[in-house]
Structure formats: structure tokens, C-alpha cells
C-alpha atoms as a PDB file:
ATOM      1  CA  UNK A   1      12.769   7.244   2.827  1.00  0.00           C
ATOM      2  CA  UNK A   2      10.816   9.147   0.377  1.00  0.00           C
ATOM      3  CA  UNK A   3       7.562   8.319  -0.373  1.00  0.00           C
ATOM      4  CA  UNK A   4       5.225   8.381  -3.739  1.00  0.00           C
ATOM      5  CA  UNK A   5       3.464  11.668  -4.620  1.00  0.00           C
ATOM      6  CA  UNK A   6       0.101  11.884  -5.387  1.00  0.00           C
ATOM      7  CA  UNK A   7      -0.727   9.377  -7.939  1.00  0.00           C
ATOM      8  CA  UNK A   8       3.233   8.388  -8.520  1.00  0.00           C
ATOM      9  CA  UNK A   9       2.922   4.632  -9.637  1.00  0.00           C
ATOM     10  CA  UNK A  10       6.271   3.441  -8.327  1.00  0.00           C
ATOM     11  CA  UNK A  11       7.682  -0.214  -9.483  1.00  0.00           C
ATOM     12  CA  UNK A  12      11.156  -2.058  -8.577  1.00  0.00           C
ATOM     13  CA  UNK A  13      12.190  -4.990 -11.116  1.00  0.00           C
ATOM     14  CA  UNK A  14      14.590  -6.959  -9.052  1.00  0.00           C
ATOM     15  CA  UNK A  15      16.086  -9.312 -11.331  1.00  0.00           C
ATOM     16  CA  UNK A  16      19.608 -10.493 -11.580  1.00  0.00           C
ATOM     17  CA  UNK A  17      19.924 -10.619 -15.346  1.00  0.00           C
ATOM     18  CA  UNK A  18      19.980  -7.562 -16.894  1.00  0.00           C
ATOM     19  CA  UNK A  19      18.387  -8.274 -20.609  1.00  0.00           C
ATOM     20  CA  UNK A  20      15.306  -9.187 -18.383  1.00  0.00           C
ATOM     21  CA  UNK A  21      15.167  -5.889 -16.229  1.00  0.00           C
ATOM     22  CA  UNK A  22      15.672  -4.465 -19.779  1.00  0.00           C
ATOM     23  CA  UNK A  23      12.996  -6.283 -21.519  1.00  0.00           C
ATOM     24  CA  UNK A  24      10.595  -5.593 -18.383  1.00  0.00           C
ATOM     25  CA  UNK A  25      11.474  -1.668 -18.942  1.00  0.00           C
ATOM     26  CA  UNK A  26      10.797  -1.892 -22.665  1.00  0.00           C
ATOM     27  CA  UNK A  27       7.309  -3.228 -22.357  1.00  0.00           C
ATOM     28  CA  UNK A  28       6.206  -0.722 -19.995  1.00  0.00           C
ATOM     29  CA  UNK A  29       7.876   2.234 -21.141  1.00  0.00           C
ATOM     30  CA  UNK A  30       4.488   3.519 -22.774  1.00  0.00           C
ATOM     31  CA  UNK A  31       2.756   2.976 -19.011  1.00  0.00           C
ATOM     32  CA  UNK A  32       2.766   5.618 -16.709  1.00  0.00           C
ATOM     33  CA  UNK A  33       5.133   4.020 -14.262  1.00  0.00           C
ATOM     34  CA  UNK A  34       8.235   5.598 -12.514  1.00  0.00           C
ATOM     35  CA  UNK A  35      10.285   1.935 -12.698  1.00  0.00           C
ATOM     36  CA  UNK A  36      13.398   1.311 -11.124  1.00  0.00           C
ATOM     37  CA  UNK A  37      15.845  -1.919 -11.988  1.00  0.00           C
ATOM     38  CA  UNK A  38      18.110  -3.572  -8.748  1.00  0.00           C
ATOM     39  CA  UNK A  39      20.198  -6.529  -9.563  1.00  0.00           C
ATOM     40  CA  UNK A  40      19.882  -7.991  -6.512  1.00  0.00           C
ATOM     41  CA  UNK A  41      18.109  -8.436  -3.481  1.00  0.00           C
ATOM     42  CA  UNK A  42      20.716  -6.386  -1.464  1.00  0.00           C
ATOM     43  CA  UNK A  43      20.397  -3.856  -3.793  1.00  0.00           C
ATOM     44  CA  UNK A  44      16.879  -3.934  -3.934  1.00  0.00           C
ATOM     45  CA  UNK A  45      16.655  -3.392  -0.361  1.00  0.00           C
ATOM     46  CA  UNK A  46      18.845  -0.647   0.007  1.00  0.00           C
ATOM     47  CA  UNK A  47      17.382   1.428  -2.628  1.00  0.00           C
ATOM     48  CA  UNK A  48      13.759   0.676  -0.720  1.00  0.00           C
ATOM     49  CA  UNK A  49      15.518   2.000   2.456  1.00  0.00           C
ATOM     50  CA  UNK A  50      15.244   5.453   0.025  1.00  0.00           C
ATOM     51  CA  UNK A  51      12.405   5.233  -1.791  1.00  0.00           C
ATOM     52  CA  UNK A  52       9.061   3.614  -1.482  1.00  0.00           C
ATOM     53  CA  UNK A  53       7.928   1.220  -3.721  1.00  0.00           C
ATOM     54  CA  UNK A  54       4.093   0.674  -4.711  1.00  0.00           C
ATOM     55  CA  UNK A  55       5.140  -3.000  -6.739  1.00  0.00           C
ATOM     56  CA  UNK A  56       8.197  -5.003  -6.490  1.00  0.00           C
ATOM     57  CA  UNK A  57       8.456  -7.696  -8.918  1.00  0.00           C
ATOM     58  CA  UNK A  58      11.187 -10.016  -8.569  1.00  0.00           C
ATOM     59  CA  UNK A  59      12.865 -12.715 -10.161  1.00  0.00           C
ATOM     60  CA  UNK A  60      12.547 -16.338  -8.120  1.00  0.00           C
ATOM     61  CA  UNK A  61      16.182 -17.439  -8.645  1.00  0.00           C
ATOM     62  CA  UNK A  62      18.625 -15.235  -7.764  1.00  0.00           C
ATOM     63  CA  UNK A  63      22.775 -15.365  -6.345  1.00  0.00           C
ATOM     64  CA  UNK A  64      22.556 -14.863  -2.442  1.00  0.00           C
ATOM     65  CA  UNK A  65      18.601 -14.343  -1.564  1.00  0.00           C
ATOM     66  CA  UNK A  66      16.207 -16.562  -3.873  1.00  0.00           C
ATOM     67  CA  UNK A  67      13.403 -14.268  -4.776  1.00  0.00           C
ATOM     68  CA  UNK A  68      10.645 -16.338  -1.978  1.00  0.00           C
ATOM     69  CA  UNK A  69      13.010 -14.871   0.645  1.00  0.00           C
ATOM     70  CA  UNK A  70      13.128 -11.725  -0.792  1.00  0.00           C
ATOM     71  CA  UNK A  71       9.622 -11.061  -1.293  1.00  0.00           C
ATOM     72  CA  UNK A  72       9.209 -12.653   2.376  1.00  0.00           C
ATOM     73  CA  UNK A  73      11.454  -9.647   3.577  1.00  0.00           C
ATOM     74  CA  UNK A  74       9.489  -7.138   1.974  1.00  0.00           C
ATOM     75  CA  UNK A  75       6.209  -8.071   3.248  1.00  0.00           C
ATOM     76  CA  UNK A  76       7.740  -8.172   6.674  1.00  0.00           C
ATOM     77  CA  UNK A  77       9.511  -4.469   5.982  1.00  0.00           C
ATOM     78  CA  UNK A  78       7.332  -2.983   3.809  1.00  0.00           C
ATOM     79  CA  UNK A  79       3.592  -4.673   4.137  1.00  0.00           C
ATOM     80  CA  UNK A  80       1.937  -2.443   2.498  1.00  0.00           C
ATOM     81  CA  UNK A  81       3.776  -3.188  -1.301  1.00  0.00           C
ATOM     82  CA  UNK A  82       2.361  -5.522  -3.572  1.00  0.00           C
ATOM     83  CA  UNK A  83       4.658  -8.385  -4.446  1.00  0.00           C
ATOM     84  CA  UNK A  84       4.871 -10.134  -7.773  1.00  0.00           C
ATOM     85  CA  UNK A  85       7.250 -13.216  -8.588  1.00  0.00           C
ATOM     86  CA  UNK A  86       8.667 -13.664 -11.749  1.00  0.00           C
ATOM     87  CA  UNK A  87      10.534 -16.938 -12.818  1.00  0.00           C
ATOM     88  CA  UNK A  88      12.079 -18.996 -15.487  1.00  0.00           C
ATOM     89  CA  UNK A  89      12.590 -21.970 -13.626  1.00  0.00           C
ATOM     90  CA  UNK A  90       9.264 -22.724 -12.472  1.00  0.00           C
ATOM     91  CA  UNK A  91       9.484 -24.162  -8.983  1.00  0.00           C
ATOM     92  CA  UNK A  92       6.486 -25.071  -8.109  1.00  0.00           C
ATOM     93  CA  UNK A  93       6.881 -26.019  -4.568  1.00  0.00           C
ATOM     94  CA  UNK A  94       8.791 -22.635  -4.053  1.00  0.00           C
ATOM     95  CA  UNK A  95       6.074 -20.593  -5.551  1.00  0.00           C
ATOM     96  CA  UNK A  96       3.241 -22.687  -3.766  1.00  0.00           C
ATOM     97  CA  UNK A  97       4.875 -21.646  -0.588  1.00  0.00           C
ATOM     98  CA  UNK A  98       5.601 -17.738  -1.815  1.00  0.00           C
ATOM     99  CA  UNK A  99       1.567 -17.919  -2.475  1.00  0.00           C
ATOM    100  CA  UNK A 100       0.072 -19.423   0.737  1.00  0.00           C
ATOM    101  CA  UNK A 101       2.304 -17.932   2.958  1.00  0.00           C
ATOM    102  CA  UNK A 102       0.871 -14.363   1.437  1.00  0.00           C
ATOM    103  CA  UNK A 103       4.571 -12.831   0.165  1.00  0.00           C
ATOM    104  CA  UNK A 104       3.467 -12.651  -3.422  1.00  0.00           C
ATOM    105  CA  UNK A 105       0.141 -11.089  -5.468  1.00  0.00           C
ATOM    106  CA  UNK A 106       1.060 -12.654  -8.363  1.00  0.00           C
ATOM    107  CA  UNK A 107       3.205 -15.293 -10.288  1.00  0.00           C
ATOM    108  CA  UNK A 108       4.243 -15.109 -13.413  1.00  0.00           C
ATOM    109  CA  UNK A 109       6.838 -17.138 -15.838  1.00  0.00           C
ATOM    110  CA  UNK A 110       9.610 -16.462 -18.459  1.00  0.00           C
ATOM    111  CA  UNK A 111       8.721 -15.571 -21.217  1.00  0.00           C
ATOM    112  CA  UNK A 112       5.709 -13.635 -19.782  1.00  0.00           C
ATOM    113  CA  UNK A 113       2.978 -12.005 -21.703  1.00  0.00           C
ATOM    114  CA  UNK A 114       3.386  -8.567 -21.902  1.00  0.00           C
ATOM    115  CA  UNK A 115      -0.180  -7.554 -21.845  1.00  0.00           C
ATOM    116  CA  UNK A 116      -0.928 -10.505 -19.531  1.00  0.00           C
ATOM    117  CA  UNK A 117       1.804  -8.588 -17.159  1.00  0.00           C
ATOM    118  CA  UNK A 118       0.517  -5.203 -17.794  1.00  0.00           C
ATOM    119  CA  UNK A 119      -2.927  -5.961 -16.442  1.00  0.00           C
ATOM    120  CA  UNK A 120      -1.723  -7.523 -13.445  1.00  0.00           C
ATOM    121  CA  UNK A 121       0.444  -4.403 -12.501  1.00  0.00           C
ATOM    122  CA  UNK A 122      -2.163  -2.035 -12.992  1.00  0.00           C
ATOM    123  CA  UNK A 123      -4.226  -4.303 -10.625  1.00  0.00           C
ATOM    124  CA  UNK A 124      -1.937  -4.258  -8.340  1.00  0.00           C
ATOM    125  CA  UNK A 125      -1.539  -0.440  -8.549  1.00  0.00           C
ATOM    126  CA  UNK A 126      -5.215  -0.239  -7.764  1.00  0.00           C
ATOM    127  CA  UNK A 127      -4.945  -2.736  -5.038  1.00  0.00           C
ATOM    128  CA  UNK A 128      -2.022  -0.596  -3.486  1.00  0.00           C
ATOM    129  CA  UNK A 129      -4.502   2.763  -3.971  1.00  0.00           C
ATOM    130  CA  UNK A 130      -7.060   1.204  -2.313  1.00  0.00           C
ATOM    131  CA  UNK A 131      -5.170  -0.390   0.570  1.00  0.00           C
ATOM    132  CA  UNK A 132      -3.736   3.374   0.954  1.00  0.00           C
ATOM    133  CA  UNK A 133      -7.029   5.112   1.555  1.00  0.00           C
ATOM    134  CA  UNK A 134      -8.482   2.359   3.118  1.00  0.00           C
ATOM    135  CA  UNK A 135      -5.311   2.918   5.853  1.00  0.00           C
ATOM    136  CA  UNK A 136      -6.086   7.029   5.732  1.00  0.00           C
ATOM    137  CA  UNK A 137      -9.709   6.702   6.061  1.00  0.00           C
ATOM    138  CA  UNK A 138      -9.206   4.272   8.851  1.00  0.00           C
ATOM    139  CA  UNK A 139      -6.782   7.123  10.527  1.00  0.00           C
ATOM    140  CA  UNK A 140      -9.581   9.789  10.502  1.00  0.00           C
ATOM    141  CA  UNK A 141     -12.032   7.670  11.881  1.00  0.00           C
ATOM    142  CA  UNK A 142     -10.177   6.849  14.993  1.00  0.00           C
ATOM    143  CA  UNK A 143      -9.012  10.697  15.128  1.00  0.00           C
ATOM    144  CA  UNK A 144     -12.633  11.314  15.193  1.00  0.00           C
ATOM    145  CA  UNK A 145     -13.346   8.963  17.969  1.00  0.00           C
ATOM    146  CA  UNK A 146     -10.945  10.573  20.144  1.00  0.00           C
ATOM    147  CA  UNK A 147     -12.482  13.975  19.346  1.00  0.00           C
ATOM    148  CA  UNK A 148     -15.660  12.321  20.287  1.00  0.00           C
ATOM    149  CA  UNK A 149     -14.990  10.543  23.298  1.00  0.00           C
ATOM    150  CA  UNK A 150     -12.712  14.071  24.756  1.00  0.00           C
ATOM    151  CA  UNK A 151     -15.995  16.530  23.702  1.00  0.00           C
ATOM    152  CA  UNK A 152     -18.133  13.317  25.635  1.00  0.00           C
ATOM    153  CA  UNK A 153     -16.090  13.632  28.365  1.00  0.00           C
ATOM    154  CA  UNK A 154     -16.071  17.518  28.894  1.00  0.00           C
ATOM    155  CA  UNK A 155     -19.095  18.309  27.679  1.00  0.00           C
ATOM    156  CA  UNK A 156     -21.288  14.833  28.844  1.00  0.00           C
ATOM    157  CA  UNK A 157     -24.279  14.009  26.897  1.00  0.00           C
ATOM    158  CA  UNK A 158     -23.381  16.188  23.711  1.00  0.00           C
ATOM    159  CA  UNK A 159     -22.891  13.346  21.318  1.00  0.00           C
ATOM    160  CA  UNK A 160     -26.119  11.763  22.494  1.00  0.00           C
ATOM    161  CA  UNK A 161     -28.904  12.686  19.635  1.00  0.00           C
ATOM    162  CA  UNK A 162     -32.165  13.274  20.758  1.00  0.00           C
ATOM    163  CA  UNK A 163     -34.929  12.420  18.930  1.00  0.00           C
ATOM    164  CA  UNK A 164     -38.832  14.354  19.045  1.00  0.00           C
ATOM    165  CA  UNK A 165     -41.837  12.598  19.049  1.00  0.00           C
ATOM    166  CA  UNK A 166     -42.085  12.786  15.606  1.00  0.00           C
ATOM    167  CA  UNK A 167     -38.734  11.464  14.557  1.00  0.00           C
ATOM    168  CA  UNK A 168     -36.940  14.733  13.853  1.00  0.00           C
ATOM    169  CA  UNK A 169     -33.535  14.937  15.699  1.00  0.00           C
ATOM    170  CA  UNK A 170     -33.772  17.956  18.177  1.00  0.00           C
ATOM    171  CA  UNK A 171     -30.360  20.132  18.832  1.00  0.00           C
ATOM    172  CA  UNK A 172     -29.651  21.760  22.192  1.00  0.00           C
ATOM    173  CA  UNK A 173     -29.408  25.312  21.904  1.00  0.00           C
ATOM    174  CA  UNK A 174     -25.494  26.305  21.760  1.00  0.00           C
ATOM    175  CA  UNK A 175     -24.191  29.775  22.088  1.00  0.00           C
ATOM    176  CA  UNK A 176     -21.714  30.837  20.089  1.00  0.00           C
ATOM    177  CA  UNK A 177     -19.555  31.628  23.051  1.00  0.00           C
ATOM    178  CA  UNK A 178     -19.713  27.694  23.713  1.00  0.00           C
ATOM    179  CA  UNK A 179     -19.162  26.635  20.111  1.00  0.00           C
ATOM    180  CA  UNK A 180     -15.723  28.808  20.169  1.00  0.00           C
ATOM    181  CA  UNK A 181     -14.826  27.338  23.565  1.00  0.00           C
ATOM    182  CA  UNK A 182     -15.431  23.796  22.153  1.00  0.00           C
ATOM    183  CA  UNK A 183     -13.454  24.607  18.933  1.00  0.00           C
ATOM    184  CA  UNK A 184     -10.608  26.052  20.519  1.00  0.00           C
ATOM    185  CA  UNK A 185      -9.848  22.991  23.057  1.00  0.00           C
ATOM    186  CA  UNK A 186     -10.236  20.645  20.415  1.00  0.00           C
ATOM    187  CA  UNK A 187      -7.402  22.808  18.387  1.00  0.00           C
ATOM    188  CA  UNK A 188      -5.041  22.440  21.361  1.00  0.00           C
END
């Protein structure tokens, strides 16, 4: 599966009537979105078997998968994509359960308003973004601790600061000898 570049704001309109993938298209074509159209949710989820998707929206009624179960398949395959349900048959008990159960971001209803839809996407962009470093920042920091806890294992006491009566923090004297001996097993 290929995944976004850098900064590559990726969206899949899953809708089963194509005037409406269409429309979605023409009202975004001056965003800077790569935007994909499925007509299905089988299709939808083969072409996300390929590529990764930052925002799916889908339609709510669809031939074969509804778009609740849909949506409820992504989250389960693909967790980190932000979900958006779009509908012209307002269901509310299907879209109350879509909500609470956490498959979808956002609702919205045929007709929708465009600029209404465009803020919500670029929301959701930004909630993808941050998700993503949030996940990459958590990565170094455990990294780190298993740096940490192998140098506090070989080298006991070396994470331990040590503090002068004053407050200043005092470092042991390293030679450099040491400091390339350190570097290289941690490089291994």
C-alpha cells in the first residue's frame, strides 16, 4: 500500500451515484487535495488496499454495504483515517449509531454546503496531521527509553543527574575514548 508524501492531502468519495462523486470533485477542485471517487464500498476498499487515504467520505445508503458498515470497516482497517458520512436520506438512528460508536468525524446531508464541507475537510486534514506526529513523536520517545534504559544498564548510574550544592547539574568527567565506545554500541 502506498502511503501519502509529505504534506499529500489524500481524500476517497465513496458514493454510489456518480453526479454526486462529480459534484463533490467540482467543489474541491480549487483545494489542494489529491481526491479519488469509488462507487462502492468494495471498490473503495480495494483501492485503500493500494493507497492510503487521509479522509474517506462516504455516502450512508449504498447497494451491498450501507455506508455505517463501511465506515465501521475502515476504522477497524485503517484507524488512523478520518471518516465523514454523507447522506440524502437522513437516518437518524443510523447516523446516531455511526457517531457514538466513533466510525464517523463528521455528518453531513444532501445537498451539503460547499464551504460548510470544505471547512470540515480541512479540519479533518489537520486532525489526521496531528494524530500522525502525535504517533511519530510517541515512536521516538519510546526509542529513547530503550536507549536509556540499555546505556542504564551498561553503564549504571549515567542517566542519574547530579545536582551541586548550589543547584547547578554536575557532569562526570567522560573521555572521549568512552563517549565513542558508548556511541558505537548504541549504533549496533
Amino acid at each position: 500500500m502506498s502511503t501519502p508524501g509529505e504534506g499529500e492531502q489524500s481524500i476517497l468519495i465513496v458514493d454510489d451515484e456518480p453526479h454526486v462523486i462529480s459534484a463533490l470533485m467540482r467543489g474541491l477542485d480549487e483545494e489542494p487535495y489529491l481526491i479519488q471517487g469509488a462507487p462502492g464500498a468494495k471498490e473503495a476498499l480495494d483501492l485503500m488496499t493500494r493507497r492510503h487515504f487521509k479522509v474517506v467520505i462516504s455516502d450512508e445508503k449504498m447497494p451491498g454495504m450501507d455506508g455505517a458498515e463501511f465506515l465501521g470497516i475502515v476504522k477497524e482497517l485503517y484507524p488512523e483515517t478520518v471518516r465523514i458520512m454523507l447522506t440524502g436520506h437522513a437516518s437518524i438512528e443510523a447516523t446516531m449509531r455511526a457517531v457514538n460508536s466513533g466510525e464517523i468525524y463528521r455528518f453531513f446531508t444532501k445537498p451539503w454546503n460547499d464551504t460548510e464541507l470544505k471547512l470540515a475537510l480541512k479540519s479533518a486534514l489537520e486532525k489526521y496531521d496531528l494524530e500522525e506526529e502525535n504517533r511519530r513523536l510517541l515512536k521516538t520517545v519510546k526509542h529513547q527509553s530503550r536507549e536509556l534504559k540499555y546505556l542504564e544498564k551498561n553503564y549504571p548510574g549515567i542517566s542519574q543527574l547530579r545536582r551541586e550544592a548550589d543547584g547547578a547539574i554536575r557532569i562526570d568527567e567522560i573521555s572521549q575514548e568512552e563517549i565513542d565506545g558508548i556511541i558505537a554500541r548504541c549504533n549496533q
